[in-house]
Protein backbone atom coordinates (compact mmCIF):
# COMPACT_ATOMS: atom_id res chain seq x y z
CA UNK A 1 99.80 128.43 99.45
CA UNK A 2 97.89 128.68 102.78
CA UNK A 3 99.84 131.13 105.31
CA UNK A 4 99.88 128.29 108.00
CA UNK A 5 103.34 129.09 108.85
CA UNK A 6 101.71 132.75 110.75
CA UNK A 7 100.65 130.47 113.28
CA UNK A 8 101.68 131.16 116.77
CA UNK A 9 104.47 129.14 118.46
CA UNK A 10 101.27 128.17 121.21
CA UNK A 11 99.79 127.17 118.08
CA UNK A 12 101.89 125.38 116.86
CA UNK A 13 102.68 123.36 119.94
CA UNK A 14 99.01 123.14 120.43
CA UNK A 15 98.28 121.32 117.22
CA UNK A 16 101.81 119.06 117.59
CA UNK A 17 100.14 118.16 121.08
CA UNK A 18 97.07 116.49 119.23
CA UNK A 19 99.67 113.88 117.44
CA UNK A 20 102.82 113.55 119.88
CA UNK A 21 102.68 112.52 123.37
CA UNK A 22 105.03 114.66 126.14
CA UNK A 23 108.67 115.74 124.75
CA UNK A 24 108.02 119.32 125.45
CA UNK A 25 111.38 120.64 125.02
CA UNK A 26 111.49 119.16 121.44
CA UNK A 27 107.93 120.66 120.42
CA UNK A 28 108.99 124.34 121.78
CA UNK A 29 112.09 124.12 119.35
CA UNK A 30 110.62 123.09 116.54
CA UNK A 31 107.07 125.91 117.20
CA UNK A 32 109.80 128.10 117.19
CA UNK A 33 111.84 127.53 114.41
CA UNK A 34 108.84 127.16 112.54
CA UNK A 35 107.69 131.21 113.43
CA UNK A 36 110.90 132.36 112.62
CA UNK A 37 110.12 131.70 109.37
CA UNK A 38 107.02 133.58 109.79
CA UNK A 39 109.26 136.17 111.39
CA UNK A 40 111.80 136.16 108.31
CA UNK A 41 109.31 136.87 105.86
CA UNK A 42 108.61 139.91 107.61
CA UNK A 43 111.49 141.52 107.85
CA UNK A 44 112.85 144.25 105.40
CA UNK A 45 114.63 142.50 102.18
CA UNK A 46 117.93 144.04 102.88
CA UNK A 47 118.31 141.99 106.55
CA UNK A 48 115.87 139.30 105.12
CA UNK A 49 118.84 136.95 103.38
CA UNK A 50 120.73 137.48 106.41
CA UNK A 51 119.00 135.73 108.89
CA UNK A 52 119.50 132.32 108.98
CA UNK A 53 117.64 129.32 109.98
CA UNK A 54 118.68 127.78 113.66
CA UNK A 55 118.65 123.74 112.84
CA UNK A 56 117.48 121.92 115.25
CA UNK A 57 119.37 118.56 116.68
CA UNK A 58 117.29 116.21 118.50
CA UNK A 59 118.79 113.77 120.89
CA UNK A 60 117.29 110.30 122.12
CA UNK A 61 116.55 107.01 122.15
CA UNK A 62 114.53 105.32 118.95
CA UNK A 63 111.03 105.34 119.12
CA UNK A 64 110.24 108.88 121.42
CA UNK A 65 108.82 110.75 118.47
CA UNK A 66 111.77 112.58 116.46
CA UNK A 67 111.02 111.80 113.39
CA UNK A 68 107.03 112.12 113.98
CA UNK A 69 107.77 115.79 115.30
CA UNK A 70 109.88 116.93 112.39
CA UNK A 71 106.99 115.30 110.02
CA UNK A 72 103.88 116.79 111.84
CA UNK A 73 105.64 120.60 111.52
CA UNK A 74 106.02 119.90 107.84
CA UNK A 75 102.60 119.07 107.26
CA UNK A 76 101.53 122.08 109.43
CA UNK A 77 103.99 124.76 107.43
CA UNK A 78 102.54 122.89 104.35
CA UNK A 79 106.21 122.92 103.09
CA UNK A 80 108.39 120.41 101.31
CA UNK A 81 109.78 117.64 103.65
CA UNK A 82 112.07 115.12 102.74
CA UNK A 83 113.69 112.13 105.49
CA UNK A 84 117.02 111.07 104.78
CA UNK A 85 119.37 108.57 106.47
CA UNK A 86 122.41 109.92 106.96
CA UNK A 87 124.27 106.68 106.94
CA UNK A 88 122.71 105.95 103.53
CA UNK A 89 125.71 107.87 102.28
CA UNK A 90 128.45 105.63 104.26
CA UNK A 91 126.56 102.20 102.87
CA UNK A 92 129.80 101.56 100.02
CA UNK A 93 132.53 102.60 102.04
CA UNK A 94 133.93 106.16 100.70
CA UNK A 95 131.36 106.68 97.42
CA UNK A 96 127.87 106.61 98.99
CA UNK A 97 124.70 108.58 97.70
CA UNK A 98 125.57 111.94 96.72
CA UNK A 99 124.48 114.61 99.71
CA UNK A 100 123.46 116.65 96.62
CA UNK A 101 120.66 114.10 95.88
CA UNK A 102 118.98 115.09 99.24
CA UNK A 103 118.17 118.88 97.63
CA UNK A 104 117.16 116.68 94.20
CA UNK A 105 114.33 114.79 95.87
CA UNK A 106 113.24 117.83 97.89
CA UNK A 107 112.45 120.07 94.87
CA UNK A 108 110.84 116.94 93.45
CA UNK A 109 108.44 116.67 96.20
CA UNK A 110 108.02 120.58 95.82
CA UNK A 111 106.83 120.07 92.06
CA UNK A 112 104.84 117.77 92.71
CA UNK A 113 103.33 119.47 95.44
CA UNK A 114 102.77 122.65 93.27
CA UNK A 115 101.42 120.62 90.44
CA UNK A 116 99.04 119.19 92.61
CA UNK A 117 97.64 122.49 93.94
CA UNK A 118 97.74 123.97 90.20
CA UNK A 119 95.53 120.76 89.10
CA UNK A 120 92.85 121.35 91.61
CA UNK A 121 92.96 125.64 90.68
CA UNK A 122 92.38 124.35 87.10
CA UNK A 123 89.70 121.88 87.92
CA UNK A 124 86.55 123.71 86.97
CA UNK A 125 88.21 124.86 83.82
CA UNK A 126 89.60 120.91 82.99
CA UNK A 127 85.88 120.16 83.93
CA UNK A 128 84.39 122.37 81.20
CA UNK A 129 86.85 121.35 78.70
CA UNK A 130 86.20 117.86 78.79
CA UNK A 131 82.95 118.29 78.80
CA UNK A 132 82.99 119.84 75.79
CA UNK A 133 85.65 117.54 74.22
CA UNK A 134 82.79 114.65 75.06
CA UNK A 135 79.97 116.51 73.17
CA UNK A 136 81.91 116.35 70.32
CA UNK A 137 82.50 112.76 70.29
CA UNK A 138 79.36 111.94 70.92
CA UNK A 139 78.15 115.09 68.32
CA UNK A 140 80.53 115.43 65.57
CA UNK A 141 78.47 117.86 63.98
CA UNK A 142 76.90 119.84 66.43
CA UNK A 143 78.08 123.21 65.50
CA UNK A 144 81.69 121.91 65.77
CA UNK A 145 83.63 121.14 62.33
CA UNK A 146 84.08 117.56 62.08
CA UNK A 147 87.85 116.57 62.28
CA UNK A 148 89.14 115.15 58.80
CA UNK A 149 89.16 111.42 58.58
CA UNK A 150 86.98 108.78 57.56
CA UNK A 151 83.73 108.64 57.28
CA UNK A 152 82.74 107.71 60.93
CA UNK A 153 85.56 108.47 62.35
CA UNK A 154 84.64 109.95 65.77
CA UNK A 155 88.06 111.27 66.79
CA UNK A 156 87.53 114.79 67.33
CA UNK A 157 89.42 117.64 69.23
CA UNK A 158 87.72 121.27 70.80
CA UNK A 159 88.53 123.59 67.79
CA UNK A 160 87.70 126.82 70.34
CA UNK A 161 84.52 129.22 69.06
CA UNK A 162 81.50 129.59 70.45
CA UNK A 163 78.46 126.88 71.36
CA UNK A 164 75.71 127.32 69.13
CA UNK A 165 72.61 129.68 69.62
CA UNK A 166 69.68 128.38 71.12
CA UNK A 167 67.39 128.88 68.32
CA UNK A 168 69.24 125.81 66.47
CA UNK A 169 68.28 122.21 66.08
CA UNK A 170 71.88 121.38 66.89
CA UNK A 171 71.96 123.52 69.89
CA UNK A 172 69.27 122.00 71.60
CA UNK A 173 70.43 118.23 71.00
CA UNK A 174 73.31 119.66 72.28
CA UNK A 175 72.09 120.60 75.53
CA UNK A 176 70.18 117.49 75.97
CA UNK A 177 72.95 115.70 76.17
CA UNK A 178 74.94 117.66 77.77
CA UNK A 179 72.56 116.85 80.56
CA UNK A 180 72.36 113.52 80.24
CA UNK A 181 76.46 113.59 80.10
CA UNK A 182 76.08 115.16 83.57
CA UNK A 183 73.53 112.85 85.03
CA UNK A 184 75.67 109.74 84.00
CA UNK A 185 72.91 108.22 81.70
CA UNK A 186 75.79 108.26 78.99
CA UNK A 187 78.79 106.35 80.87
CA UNK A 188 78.31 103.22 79.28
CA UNK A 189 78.35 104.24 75.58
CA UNK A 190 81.57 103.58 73.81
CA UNK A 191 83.35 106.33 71.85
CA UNK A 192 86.72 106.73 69.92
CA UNK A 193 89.06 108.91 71.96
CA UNK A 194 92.53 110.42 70.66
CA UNK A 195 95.05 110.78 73.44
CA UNK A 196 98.37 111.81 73.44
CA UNK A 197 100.93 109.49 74.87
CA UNK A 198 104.80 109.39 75.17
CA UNK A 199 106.32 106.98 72.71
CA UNK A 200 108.15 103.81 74.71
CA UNK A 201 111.45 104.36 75.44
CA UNK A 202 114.09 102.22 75.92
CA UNK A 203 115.30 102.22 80.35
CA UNK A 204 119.17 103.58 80.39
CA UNK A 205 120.87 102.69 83.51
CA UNK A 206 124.05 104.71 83.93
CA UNK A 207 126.62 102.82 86.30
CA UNK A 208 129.10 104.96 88.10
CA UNK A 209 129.60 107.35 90.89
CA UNK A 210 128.07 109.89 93.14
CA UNK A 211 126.62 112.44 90.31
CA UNK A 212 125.50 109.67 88.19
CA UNK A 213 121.50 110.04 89.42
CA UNK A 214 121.57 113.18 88.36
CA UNK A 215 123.32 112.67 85.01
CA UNK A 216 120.96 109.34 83.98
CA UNK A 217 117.55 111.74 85.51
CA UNK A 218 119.16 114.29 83.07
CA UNK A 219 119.48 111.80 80.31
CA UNK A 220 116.16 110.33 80.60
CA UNK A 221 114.28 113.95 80.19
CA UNK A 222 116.75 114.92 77.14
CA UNK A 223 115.89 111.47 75.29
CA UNK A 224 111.84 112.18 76.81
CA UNK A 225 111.98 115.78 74.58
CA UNK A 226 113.73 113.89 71.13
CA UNK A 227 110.70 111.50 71.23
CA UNK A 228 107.70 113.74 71.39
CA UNK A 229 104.39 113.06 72.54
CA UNK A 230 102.04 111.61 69.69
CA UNK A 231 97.88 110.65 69.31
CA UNK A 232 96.74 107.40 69.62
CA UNK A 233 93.06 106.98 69.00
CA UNK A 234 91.72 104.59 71.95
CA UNK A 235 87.61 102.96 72.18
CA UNK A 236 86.56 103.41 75.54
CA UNK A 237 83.37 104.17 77.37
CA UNK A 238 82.35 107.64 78.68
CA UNK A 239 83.27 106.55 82.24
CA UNK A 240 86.46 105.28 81.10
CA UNK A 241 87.47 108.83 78.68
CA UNK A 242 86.25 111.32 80.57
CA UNK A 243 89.18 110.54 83.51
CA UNK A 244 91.66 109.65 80.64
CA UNK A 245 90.64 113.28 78.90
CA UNK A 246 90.47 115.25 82.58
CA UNK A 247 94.35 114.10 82.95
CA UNK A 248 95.24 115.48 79.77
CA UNK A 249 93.40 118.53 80.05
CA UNK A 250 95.19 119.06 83.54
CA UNK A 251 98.25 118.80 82.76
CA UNK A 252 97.86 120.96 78.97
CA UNK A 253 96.46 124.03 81.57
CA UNK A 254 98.58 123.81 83.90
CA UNK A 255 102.08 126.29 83.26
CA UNK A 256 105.34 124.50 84.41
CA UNK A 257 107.55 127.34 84.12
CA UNK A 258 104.94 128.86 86.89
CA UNK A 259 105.09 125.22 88.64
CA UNK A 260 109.05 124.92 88.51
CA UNK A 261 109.73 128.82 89.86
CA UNK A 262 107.31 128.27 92.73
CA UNK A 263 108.99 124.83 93.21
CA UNK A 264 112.28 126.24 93.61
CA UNK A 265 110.93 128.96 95.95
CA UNK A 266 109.44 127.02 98.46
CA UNK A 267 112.05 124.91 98.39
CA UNK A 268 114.90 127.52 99.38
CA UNK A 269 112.62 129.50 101.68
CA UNK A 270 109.92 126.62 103.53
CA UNK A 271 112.33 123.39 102.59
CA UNK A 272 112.44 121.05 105.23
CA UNK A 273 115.25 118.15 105.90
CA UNK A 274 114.98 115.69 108.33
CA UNK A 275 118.68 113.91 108.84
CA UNK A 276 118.34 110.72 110.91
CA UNK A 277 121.27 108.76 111.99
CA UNK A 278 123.08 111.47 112.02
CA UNK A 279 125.32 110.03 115.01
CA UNK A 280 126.35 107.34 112.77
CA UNK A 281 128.73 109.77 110.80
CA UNK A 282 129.98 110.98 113.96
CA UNK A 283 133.53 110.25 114.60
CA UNK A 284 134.31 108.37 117.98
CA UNK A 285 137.94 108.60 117.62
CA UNK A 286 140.42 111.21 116.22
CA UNK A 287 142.25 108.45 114.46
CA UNK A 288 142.42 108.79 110.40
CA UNK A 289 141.61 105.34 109.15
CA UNK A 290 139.13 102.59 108.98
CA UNK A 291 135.76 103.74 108.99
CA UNK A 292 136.05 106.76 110.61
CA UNK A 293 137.84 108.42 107.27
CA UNK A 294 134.03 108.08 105.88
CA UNK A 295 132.06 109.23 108.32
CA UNK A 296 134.08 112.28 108.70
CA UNK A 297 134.05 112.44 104.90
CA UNK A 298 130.30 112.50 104.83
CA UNK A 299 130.25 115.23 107.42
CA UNK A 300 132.64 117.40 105.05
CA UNK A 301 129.76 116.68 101.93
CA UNK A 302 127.37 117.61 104.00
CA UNK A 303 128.50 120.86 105.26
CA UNK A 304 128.09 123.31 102.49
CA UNK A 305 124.69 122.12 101.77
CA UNK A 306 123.72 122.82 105.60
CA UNK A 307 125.88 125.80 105.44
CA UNK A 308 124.86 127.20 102.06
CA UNK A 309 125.36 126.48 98.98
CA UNK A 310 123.63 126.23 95.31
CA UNK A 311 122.85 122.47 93.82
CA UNK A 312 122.44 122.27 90.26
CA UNK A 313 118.61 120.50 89.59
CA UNK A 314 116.86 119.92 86.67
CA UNK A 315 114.17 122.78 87.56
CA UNK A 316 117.04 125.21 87.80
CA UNK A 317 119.86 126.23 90.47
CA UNK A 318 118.00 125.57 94.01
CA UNK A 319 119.99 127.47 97.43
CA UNK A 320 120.29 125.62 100.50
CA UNK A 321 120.82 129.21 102.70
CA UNK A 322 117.51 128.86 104.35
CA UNK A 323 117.05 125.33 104.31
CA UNK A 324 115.69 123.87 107.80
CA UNK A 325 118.00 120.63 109.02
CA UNK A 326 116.71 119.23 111.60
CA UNK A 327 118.96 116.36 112.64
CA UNK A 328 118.60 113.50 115.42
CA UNK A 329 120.48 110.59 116.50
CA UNK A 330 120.52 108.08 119.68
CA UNK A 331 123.98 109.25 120.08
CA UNK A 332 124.32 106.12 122.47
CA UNK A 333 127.89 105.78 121.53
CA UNK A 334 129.30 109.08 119.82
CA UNK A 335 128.09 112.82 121.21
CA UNK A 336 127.56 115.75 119.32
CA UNK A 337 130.95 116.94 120.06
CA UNK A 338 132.49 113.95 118.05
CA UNK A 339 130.51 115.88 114.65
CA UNK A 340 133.36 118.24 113.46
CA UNK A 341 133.20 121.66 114.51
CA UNK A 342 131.79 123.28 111.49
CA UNK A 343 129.26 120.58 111.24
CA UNK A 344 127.88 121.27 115.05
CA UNK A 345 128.25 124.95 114.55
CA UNK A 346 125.54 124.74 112.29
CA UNK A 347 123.03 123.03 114.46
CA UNK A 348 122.90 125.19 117.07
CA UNK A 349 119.92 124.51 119.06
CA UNK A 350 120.29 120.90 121.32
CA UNK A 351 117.31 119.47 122.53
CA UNK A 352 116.81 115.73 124.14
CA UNK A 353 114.06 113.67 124.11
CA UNK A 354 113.05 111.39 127.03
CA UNK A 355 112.42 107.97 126.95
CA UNK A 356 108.68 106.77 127.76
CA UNK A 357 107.32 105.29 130.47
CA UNK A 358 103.96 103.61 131.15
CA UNK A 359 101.76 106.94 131.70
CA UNK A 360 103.29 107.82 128.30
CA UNK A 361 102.38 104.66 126.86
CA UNK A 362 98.99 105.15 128.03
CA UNK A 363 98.21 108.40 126.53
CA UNK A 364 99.65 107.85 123.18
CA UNK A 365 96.93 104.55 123.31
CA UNK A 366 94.27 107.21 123.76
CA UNK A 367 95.02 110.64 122.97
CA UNK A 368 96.79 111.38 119.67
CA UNK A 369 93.84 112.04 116.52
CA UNK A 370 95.50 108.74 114.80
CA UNK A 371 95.88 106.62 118.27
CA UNK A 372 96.71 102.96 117.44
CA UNK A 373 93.12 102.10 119.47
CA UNK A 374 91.13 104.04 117.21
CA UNK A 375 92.87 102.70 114.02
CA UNK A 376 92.47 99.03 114.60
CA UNK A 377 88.02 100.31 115.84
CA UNK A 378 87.96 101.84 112.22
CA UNK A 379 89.75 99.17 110.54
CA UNK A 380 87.30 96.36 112.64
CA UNK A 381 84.26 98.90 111.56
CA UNK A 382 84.83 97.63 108.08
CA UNK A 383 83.96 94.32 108.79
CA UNK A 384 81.08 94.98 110.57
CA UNK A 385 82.49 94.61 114.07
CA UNK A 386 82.27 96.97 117.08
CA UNK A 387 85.68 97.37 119.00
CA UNK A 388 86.02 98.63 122.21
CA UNK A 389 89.06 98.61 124.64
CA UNK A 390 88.34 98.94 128.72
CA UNK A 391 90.65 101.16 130.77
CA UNK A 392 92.37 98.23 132.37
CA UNK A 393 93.22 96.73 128.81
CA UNK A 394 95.25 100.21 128.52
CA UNK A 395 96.93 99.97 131.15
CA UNK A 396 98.03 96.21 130.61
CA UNK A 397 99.30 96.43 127.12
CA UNK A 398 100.92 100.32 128.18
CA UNK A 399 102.52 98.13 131.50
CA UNK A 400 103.62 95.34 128.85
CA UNK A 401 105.60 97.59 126.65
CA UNK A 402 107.00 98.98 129.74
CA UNK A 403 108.48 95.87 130.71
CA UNK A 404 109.20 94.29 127.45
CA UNK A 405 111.38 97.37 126.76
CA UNK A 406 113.34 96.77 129.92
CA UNK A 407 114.43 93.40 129.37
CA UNK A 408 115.08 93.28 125.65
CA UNK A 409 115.56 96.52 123.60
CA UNK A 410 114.79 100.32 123.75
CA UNK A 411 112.34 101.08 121.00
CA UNK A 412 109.78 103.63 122.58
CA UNK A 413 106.43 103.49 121.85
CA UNK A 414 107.02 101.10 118.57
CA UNK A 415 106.67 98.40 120.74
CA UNK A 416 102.81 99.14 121.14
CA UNK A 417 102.47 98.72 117.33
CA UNK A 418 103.86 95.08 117.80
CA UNK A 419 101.99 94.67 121.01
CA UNK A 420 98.46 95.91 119.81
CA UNK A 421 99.12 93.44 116.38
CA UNK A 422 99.39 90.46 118.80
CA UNK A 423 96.58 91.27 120.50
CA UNK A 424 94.22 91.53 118.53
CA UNK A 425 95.89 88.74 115.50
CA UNK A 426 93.17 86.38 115.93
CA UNK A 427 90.61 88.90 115.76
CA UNK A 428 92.02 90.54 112.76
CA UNK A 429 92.35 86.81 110.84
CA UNK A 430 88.50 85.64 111.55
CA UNK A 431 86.74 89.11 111.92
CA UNK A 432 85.24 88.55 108.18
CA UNK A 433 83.45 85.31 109.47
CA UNK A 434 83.00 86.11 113.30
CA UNK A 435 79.05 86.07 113.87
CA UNK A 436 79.51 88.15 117.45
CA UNK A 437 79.76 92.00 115.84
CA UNK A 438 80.49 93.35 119.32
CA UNK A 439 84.07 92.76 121.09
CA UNK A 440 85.36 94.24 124.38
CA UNK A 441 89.46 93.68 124.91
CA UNK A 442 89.76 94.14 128.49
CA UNK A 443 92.64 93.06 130.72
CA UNK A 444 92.37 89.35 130.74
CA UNK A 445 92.02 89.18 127.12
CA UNK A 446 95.35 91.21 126.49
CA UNK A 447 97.50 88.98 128.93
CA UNK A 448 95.84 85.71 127.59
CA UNK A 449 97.39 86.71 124.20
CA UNK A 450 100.89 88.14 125.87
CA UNK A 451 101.25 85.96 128.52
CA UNK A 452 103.96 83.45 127.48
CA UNK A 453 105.33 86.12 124.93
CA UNK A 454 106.02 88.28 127.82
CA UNK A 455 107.36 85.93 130.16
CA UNK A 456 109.43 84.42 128.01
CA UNK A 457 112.25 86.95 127.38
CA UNK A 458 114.14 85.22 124.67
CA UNK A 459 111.22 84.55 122.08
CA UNK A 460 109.93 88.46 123.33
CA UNK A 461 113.04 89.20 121.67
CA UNK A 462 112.02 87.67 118.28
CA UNK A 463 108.17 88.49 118.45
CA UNK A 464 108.12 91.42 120.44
């Protein structure tokens, strides 16, 4: 795992600045949250498990970049991120999803993460293996003891030993096509490959509570370790087996236990959760009954994960101590203050995010790596066509989703993304057949294609 997290809080903001547009309050928080960890790591062990991580809740309207933020400073600390709704566990009244379930899916993305970066340290080996596993297919007898079977049979496995010396016959056939086998001139033969595969196994779908995702995942990896894995010989070109064998080999070198304890560590120490909707759990009265028994329910689930706690997984017992939360809501109707008091001790740091205007809107047009403009150039580039945008078609479609936000609904700079699909709608439907392989959107051609959208407030509402 790449230190990434050592990078500077100016850094940090720095490379956060080449994705989100303004909120600079929001950005600081996060660069610095994100150090501490840096910081932590540091320290001596005996004060290390005492220093906690500051969550972070982010305040404002939909559409201003809180969920980008949180995303873009998990993909910088290279650390497992998970999104959750927090009103996914209100959906059916007082059951829910089980908060538990949000630690679940975070050391899942953590394995598979790990797994990932174990198949690419294996790669050369996985290489060479198959390689070798290829030669014997193709020469059952050079040097290699031929598998028992039938005569013909040409299902063999890499007994281990050396290759033979390159005084023999068999050595140099084998060489020869060994390089042919690496300059491709063999991809089309057919040979007879034996793979191992999981047996079929019947779907069990466990109805019932909270807990009972975890008890049917549970049930489905006890009944996967009854039915083990058996051979099945498969015909198959070259091509075709040597990414079916590569797989196998992959996964045979690669060491779980290894994968799982570095799972669970990045998890507990670099584990990142982003709660949205967290206002919607808020309390808005301090009535107890109706709805309001849930929410504050939910809050009392959630609390000893955010606080602390250790949730049973099927890699092992994962802690939540030094879990990062980062939380955000609209908080249009309820405040923080309506979250109960243990809950909002634990998010300590407050920051708000503004709503966008027009010079906003402009910039994230043009400035961010993946700016919508650039997207729909690379996506025209595929058919052939050369896209450009002039500075006054910017400004129009920027000034559009300015306005269109006034009059109908708040949603920040997702309006562009419905704004820059209308625009360019008939360009995207006939590019494949257009003979003209240079456009220019200026001005006149975004309003000719907004025009009685935008003036027309009540079908804006429905199309905008």
């Amino acid at each position: 795992m790449n230190d990434t997290a050592a990078l500077t809080p100016k850094e940090i903001l720095s490379e956060l600045d080449k994705y989100i547009v303004g909120q600079a309050d929001a950005k600081r928080s996060v660069a610095i949250a994100l150090r501490n960890r840096w910081r932590r790591r540091q320290v001596e062990e005996t004060l290390r498990d005492e220093i906690l991580p500051k969550n972070i809740i982010m305040i404002g309207p939909t559409g201003v970049g809180k969920t980008e933020i949180a995303r873009r400073l998990a993909s910088l600390a290279q650390s497992p991120f998970i999104k959750v709704e927090a009103s996914k566990f209100t959906e059916v009244g007082y059951v829910g999803r089980d908060v538990e379930s949000i630690v679940r899916d975070l050391i899942e993305l953590a394995i598979n993460m790990v797994k990932e970066e174990e198949r690419q340290r294996v790669e050369g080996i996985a290489q060479a293996h198959v390689e070798e596993r290829l030669l014997d297919l193709l020469l059952p007898t050079g040097g290699q003891q031929p598998a028992s079977g039938p005569e013909g049979d040409k299902s063999f496995t890499l007994t281990g030993g050396g290759l033979p010396t390159p005084q023999t016959p068999e050595a140099s056939t084998r060489e020869r096509f060994r390089e042919m086998l690496r300059d491709g001139r063999l991809d089309e033969r057919e040979v007879e490959v034996s793979l191992k595969e999981a047996p079929p196994m019947p779907m069990i779908e466990v109805m019932g509570g909270s807990n009972m995702e975890e008890l049917q995942s549970n049930f489905q990896d006890v009944m996967g370790k009854m039915f083990s894995r058996r051979d099945k010989n498969r015909r198959m070109k070259i091509a075709e087996a040597r990414d079916a064998l590569h797989k196998e080999e992959s996964e045979r070198l690669i060491d779980m236990e290894r994968v799982k304890k570095e799972a669970r560590r990045r998890t507990e120490e670099s584990g990142i959760v982003f709660l949205d909707e967290i206002d919607k759990i808020a309390s808005r009265s301090s009535g107890g009954h109706g709805p309001d028994v849930s929410r504050e329910g939910v809050q009392r689930d959630l609390l000893p994960i955010v606080e602390g706690s250790t949730v049973s997984t099927k890699y092992g017992m994962v802690k939540t101590d030094h879990i990062l939360f980062i939380a955000s809501g609209a908080f249009h109707v309820a405040k923080p203050s309506d979250l109960i008091p243990e809950l909002q001790g634990r998010f300590p740091i407050r920051v708000e995010l503004h709503s966008l205007g027009k010079d906003e809107f402009v910039r994230i047009l043009t400035e961010p790596k993946n700016a919508l403009t650039r997207q729909y150039v690379a996506l025209m580039a595929t058919e052939g066509i050369e896209l450009s945008y002039t500075d006054d078609a910017i400004l129009e479609m920027a000034d559009t989703a300015v306005r269109v936000n006034e009059s109908t609904e708040e949603i920040g700079a997702r309006r562009l993304h419905t704004i820059m699909e209308r625009v360019l709608e008939d360009l995207s439907f006939d590019a494949s057949e257009r003979t003209e392989k240079t456009v220019v959107i200026d001005a006149g051609y975004v309003r000719d294609r907004l025009k009685d959208i935008a003036e027309n407030q009540n079908l804006s509402r429905y199309i905008l």
